[in-house]
PDB file of N, CA and C in Angstrom:
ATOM      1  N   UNK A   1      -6.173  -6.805   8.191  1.00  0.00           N
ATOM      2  CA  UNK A   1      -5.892  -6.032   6.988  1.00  0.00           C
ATOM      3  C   UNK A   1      -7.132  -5.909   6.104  1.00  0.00           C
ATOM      4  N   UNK A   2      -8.087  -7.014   6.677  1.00  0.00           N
ATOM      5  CA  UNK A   2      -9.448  -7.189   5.603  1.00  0.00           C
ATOM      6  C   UNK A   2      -9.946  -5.581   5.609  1.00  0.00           C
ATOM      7  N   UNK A   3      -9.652  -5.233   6.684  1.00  0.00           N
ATOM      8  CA  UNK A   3     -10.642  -3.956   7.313  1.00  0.00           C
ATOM      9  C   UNK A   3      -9.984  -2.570   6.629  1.00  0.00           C
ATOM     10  N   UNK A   4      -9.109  -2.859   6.336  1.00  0.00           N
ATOM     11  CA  UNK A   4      -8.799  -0.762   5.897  1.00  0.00           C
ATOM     12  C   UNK A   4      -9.106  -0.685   4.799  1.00  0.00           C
ATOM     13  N   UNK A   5      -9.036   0.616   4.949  1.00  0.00           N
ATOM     14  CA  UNK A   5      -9.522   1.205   3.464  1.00  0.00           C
ATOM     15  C   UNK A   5      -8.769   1.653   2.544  1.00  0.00           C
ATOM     16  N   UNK A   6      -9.411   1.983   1.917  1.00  0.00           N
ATOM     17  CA  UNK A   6      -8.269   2.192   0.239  1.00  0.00           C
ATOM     18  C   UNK A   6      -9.057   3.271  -0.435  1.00  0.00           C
ATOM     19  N   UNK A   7      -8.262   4.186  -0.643  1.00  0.00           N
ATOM     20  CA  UNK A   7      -8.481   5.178  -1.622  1.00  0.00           C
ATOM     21  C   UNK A   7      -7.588   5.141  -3.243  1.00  0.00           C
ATOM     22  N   UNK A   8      -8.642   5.240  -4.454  1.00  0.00           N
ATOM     23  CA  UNK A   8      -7.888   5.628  -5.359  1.00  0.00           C
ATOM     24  C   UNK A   8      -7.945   6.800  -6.043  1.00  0.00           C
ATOM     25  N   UNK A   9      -7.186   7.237  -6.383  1.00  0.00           N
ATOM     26  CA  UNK A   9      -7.072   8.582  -7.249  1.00  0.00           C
ATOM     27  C   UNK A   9      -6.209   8.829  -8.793  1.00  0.00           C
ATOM     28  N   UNK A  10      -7.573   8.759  -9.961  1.00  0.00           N
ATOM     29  CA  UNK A  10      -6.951   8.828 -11.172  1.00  0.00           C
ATOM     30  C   UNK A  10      -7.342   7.001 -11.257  1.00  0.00           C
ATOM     31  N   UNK A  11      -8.097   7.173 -12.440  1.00  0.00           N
ATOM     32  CA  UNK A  11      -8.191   5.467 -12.824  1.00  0.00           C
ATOM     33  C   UNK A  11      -7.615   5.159 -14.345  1.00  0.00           C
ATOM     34  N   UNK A  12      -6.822   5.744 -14.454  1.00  0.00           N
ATOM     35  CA  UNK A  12      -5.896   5.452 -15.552  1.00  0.00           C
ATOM     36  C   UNK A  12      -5.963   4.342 -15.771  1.00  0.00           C
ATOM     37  N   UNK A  13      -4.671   3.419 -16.821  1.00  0.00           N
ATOM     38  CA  UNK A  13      -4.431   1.928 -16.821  1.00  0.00           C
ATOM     39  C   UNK A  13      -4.443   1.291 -15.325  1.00  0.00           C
ATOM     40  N   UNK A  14      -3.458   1.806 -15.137  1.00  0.00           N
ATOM     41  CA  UNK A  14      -2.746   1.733 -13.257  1.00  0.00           C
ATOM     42  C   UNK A  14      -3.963   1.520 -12.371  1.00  0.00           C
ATOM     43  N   UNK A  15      -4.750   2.948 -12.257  1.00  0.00           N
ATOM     44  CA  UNK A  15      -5.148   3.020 -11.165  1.00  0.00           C
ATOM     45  C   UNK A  15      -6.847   2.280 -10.961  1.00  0.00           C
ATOM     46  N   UNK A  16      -6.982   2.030 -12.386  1.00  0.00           N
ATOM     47  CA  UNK A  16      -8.305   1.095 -12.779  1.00  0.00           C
ATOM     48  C   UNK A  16      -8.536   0.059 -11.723  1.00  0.00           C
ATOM     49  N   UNK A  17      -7.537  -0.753 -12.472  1.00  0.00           N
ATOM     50  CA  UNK A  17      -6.932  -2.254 -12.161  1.00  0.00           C
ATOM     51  C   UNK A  17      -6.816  -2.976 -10.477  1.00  0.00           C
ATOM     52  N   UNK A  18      -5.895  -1.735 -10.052  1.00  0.00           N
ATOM     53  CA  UNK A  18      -5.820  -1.254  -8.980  1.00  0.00           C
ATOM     54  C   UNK A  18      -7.397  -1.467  -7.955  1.00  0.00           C
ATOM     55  N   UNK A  19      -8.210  -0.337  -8.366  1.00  0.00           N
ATOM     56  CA  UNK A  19      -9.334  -0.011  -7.450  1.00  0.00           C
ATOM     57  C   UNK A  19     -10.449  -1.660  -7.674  1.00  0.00           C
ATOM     58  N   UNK A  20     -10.363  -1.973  -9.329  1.00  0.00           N
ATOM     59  CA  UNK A  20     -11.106  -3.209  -9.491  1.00  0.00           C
ATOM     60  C   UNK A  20     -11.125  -4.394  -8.741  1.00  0.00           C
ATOM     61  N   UNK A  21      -9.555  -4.681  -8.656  1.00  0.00           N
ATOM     62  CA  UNK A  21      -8.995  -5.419  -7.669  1.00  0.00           C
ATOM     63  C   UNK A  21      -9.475  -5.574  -5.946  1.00  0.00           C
ATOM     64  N   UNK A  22      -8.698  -4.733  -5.470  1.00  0.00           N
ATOM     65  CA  UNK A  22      -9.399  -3.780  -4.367  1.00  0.00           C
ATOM     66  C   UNK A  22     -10.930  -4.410  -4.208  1.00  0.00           C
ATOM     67  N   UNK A  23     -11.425  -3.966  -4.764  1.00  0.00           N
ATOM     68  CA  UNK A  23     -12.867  -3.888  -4.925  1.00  0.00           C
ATOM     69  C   UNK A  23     -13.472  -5.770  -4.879  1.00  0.00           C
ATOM     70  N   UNK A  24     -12.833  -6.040  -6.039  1.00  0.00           N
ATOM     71  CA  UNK A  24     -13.109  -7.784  -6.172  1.00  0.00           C
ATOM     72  C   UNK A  24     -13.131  -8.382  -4.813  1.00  0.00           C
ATOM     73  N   UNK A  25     -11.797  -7.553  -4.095  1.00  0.00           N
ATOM     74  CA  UNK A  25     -11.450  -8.426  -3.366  1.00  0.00           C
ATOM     75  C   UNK A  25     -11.972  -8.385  -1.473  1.00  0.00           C
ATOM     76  N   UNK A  26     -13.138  -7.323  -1.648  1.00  0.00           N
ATOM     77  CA  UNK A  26     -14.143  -7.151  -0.555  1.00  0.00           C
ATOM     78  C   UNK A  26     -13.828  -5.980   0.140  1.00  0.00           C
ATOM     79  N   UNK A  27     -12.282  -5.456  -0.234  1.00  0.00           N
ATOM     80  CA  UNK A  27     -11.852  -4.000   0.850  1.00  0.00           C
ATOM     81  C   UNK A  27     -13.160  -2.989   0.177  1.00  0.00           C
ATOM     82  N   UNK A  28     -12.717  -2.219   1.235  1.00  0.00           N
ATOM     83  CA  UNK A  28     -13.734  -1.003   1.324  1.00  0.00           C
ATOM     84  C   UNK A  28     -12.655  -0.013   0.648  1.00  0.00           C
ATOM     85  N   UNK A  29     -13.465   0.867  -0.847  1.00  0.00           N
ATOM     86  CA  UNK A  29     -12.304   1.192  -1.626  1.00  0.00           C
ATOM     87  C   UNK A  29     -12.712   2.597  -2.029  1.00  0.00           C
ATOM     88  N   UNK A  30     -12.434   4.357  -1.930  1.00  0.00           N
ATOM     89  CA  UNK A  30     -12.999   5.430  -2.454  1.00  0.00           C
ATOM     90  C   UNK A  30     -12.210   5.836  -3.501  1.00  0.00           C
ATOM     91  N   UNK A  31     -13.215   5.806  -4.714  1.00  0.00           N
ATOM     92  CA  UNK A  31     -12.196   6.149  -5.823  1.00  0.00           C
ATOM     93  C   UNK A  31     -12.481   7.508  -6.620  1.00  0.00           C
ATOM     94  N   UNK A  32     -11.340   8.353  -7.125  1.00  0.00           N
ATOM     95  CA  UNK A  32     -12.164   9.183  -7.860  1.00  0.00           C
ATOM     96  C   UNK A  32     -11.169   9.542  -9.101  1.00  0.00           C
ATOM     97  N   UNK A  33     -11.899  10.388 -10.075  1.00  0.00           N
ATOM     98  CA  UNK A  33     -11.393  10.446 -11.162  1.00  0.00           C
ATOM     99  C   UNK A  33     -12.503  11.929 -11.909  1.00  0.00           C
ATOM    100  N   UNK A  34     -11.948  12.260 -12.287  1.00  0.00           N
ATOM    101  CA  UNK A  34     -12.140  14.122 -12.932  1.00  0.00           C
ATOM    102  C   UNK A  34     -12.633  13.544 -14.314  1.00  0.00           C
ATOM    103  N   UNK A  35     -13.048  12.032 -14.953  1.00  0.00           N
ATOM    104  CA  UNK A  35     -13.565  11.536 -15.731  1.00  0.00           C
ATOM    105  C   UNK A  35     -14.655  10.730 -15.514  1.00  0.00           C
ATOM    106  N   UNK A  36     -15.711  11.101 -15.805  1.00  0.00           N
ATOM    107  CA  UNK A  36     -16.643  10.012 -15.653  1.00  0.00           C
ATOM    108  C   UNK A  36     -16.967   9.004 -15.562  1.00  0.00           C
ATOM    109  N   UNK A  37     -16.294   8.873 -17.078  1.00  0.00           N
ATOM    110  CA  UNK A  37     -16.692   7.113 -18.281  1.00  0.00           C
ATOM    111  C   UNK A  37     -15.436   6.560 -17.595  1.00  0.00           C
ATOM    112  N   UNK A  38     -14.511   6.572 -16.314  1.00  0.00           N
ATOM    113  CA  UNK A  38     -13.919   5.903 -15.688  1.00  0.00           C
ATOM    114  C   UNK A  38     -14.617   4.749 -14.821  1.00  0.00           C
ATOM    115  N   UNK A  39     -15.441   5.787 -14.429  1.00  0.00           N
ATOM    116  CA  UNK A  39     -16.264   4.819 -13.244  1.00  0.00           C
ATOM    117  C   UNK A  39     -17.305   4.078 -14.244  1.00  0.00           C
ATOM    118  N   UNK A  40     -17.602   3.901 -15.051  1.00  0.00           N
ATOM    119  CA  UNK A  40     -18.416   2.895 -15.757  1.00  0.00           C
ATOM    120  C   UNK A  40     -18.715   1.630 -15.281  1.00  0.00           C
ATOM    121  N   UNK A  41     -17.387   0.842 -15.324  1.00  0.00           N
ATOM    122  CA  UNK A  41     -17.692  -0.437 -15.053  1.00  0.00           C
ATOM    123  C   UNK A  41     -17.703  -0.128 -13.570  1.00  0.00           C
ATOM    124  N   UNK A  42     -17.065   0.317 -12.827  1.00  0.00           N
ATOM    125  CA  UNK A  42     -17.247   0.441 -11.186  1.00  0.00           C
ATOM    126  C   UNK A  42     -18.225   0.728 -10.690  1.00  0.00           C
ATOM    127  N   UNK A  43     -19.253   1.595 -11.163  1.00  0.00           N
ATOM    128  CA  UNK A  43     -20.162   2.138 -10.721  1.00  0.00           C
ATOM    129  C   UNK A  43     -21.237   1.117  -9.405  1.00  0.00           C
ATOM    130  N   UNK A  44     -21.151  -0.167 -10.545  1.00  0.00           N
ATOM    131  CA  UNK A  44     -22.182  -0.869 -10.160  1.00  0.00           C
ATOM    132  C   UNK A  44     -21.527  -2.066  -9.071  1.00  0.00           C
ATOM    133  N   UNK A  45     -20.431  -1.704  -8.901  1.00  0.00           N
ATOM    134  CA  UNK A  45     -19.452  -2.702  -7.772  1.00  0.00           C
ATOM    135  C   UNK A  45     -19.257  -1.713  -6.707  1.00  0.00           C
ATOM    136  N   UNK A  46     -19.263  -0.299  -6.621  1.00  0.00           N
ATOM    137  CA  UNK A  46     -18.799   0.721  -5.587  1.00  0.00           C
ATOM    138  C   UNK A  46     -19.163   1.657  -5.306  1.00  0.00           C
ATOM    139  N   UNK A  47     -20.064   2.071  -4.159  1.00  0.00           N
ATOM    140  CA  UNK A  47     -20.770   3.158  -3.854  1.00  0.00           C
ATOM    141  C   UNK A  47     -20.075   4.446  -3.282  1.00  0.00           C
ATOM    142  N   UNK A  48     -18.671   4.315  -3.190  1.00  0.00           N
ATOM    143  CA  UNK A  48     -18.024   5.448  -2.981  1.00  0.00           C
ATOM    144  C   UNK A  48     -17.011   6.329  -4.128  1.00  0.00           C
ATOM    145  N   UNK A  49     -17.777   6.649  -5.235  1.00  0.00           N
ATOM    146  CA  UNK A  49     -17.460   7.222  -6.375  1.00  0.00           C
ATOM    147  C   UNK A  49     -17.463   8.549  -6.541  1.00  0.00           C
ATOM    148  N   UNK A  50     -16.129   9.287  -6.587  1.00  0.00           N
ATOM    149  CA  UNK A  50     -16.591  10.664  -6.645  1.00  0.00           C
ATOM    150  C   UNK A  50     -15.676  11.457  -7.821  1.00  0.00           C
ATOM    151  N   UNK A  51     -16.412  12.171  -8.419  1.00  0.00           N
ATOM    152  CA  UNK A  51     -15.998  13.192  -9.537  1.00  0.00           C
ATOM    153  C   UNK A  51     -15.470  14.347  -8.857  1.00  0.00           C
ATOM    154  N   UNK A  52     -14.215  14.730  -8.546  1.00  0.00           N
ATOM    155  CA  UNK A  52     -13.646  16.093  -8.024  1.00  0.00           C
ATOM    156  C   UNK A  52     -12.294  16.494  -7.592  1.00  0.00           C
ATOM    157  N   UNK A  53     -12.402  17.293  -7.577  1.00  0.00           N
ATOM    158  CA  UNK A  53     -10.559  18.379  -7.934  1.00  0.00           C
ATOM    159  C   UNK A  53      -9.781  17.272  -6.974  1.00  0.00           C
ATOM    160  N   UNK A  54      -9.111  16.835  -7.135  1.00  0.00           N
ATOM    161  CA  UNK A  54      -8.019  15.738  -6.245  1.00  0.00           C
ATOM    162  C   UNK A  54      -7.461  17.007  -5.664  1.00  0.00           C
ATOM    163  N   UNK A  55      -7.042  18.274  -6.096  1.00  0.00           N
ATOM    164  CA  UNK A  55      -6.177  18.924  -5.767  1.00  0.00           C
ATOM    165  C   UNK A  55      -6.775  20.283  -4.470  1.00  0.00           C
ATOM    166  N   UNK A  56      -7.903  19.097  -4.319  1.00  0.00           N
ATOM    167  CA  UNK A  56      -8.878  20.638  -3.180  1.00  0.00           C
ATOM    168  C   UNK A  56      -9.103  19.823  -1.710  1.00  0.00           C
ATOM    169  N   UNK A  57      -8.387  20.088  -0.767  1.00  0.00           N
ATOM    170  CA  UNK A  57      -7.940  19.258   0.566  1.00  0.00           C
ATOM    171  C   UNK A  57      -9.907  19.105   0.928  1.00  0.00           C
ATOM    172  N   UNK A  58     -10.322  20.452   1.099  1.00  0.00           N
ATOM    173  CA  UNK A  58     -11.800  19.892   1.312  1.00  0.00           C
ATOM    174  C   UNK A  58     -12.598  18.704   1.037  1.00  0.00           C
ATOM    175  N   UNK A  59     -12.386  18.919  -0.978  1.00  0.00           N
ATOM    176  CA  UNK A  59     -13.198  18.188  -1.324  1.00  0.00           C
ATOM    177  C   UNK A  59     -12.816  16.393  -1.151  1.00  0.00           C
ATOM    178  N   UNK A  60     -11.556  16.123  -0.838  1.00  0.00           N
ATOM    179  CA  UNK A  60     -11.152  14.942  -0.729  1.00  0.00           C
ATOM    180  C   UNK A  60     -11.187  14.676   0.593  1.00  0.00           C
ATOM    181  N   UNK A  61     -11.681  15.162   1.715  1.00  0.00           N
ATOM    182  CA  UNK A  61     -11.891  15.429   3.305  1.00  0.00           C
ATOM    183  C   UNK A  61     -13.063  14.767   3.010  1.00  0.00           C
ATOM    184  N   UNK A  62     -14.193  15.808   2.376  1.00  0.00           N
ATOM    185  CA  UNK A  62     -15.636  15.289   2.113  1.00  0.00           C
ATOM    186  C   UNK A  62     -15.701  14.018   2.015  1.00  0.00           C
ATOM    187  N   UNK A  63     -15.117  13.586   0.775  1.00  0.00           N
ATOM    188  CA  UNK A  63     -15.415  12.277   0.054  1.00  0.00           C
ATOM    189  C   UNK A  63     -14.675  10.784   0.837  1.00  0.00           C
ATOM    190  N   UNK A  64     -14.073  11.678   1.997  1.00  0.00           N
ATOM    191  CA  UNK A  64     -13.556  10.534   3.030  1.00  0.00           C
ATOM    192  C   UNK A  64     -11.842  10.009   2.677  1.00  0.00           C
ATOM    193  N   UNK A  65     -11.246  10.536   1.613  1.00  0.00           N
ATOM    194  CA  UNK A  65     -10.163  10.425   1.757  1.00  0.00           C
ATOM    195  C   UNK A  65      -9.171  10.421   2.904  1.00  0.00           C
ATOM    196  N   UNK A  66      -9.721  11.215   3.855  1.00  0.00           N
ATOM    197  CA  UNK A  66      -9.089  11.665   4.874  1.00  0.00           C
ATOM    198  C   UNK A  66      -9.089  10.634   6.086  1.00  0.00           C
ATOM    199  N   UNK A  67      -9.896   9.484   6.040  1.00  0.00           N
ATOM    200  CA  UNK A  67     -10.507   8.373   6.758  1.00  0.00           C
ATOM    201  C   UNK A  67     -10.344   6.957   6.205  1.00  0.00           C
ATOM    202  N   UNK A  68      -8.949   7.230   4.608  1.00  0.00           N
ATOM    203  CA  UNK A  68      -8.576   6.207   4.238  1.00  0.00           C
ATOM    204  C   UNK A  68      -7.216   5.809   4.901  1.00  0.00           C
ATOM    205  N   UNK A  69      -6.901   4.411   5.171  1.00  0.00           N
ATOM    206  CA  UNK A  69      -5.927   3.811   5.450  1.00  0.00           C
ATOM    207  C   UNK A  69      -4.735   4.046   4.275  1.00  0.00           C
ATOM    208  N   UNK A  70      -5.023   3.477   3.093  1.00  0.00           N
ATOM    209  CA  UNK A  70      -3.880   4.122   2.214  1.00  0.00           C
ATOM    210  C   UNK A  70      -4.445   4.558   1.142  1.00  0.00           C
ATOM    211  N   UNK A  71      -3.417   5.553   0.082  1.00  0.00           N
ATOM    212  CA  UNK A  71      -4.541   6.153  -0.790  1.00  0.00           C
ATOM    213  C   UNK A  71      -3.425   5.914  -1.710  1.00  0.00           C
ATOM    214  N   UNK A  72      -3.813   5.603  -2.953  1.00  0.00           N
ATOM    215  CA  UNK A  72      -2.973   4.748  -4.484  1.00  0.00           C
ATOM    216  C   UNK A  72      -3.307   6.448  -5.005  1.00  0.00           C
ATOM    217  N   UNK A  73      -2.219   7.163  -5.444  1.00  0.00           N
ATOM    218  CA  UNK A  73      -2.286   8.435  -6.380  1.00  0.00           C
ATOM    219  C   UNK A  73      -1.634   8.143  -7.652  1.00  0.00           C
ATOM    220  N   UNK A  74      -3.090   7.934  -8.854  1.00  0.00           N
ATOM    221  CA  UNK A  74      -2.452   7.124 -10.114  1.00  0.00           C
ATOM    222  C   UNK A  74      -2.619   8.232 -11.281  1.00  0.00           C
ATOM    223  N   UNK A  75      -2.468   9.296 -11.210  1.00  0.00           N
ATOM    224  CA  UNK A  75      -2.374  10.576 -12.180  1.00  0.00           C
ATOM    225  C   UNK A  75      -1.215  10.549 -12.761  1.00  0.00           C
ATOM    226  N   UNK A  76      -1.492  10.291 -13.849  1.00  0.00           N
ATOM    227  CA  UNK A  76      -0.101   9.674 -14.643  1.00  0.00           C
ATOM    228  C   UNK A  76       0.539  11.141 -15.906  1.00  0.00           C
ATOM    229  N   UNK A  77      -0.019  11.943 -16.757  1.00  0.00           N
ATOM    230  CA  UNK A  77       0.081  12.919 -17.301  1.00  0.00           C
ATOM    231  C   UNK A  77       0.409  14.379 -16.764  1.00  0.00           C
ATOM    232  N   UNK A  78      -0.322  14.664 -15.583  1.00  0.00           N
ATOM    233  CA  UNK A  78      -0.280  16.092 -14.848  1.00  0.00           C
ATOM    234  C   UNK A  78       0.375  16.062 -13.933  1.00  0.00           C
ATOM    235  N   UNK A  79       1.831  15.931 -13.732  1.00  0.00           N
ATOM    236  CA  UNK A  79       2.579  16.309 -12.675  1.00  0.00           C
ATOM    237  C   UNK A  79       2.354  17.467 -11.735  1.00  0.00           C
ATOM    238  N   UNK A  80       2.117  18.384 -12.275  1.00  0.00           N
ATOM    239  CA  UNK A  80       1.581  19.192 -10.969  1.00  0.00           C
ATOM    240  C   UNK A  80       0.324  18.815 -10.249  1.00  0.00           C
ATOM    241  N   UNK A  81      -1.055  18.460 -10.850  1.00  0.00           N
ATOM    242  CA  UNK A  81      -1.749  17.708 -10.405  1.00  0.00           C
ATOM    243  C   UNK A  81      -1.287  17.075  -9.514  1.00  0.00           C
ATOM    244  N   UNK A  82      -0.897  16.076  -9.865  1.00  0.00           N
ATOM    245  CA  UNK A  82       0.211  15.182  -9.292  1.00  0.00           C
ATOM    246  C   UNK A  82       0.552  14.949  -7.931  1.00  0.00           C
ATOM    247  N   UNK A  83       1.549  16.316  -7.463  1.00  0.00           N
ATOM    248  CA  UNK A  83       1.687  16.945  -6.416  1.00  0.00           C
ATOM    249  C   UNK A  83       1.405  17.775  -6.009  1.00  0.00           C
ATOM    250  N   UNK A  84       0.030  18.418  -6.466  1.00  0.00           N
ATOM    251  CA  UNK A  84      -0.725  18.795  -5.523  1.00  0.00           C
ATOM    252  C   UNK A  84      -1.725  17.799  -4.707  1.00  0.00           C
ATOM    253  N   UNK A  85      -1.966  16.619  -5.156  1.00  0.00           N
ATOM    254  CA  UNK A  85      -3.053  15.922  -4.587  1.00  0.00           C
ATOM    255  C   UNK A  85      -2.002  15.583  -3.679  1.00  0.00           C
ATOM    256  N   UNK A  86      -0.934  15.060  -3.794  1.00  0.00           N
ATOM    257  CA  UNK A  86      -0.066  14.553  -2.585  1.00  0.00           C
ATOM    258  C   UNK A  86      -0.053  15.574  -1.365  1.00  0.00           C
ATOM    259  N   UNK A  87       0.175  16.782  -2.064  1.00  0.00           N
ATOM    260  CA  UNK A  87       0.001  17.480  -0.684  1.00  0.00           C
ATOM    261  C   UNK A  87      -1.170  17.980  -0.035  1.00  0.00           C
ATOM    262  N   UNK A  88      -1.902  17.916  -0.666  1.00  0.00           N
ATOM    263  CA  UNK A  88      -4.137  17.963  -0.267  1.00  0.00           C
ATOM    264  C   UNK A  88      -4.013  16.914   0.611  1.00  0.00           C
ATOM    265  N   UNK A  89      -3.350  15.886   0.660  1.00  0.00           N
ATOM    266  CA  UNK A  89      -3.531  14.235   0.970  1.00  0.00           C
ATOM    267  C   UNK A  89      -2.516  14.428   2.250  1.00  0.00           C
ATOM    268  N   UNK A  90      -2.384  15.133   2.376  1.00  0.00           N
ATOM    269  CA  UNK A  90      -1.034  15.043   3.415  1.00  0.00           C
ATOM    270  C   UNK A  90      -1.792  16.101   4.897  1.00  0.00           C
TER     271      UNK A  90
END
């Protein structure tokens, strides 16, 4: 289980905590967030950081989503967002 990967999406309260964790805890973790000053403290713990549309199947292909074992979808405000990344992700 050491070995899969983890994707997060949206670092809200939730999905922060989540990827920090993750992260502490040696998994291999791709996180992203349409906010910058999210990745702040992560930056310097995780080299797979990406700024972009959750809701664009490409761009989350690119960034290796597509090569994650499970992916945490923590977009808590934009329901359509929401489910569109679920279905980009699918």
């Amino acid at each position: 289980m050491n070995n899969q990967t983890f994707g997060v999406i949206g670092l809200g309260n939730f999905g922060y905590y989540i990827a920090r964790d993750l992260i502490l805890d040696g998994r291999k973790v791709i996180i992203d967030d349409k906010n910058e000053e999210a990745f702040k403290e992560l930056k310097d713990l995780n080299e797979n950081s990406f700024i972009l549309d959750s809701t664009d199947k490409n761009a989350l292909k690119e960034a290796g989503f597509g090569d994650t074992d499970v992916v945490i979808v923590s977009i808590g405000e934009n329901i359509e967002s929401r489910t569109l990344t679920f279905m980009a992700l699918k």
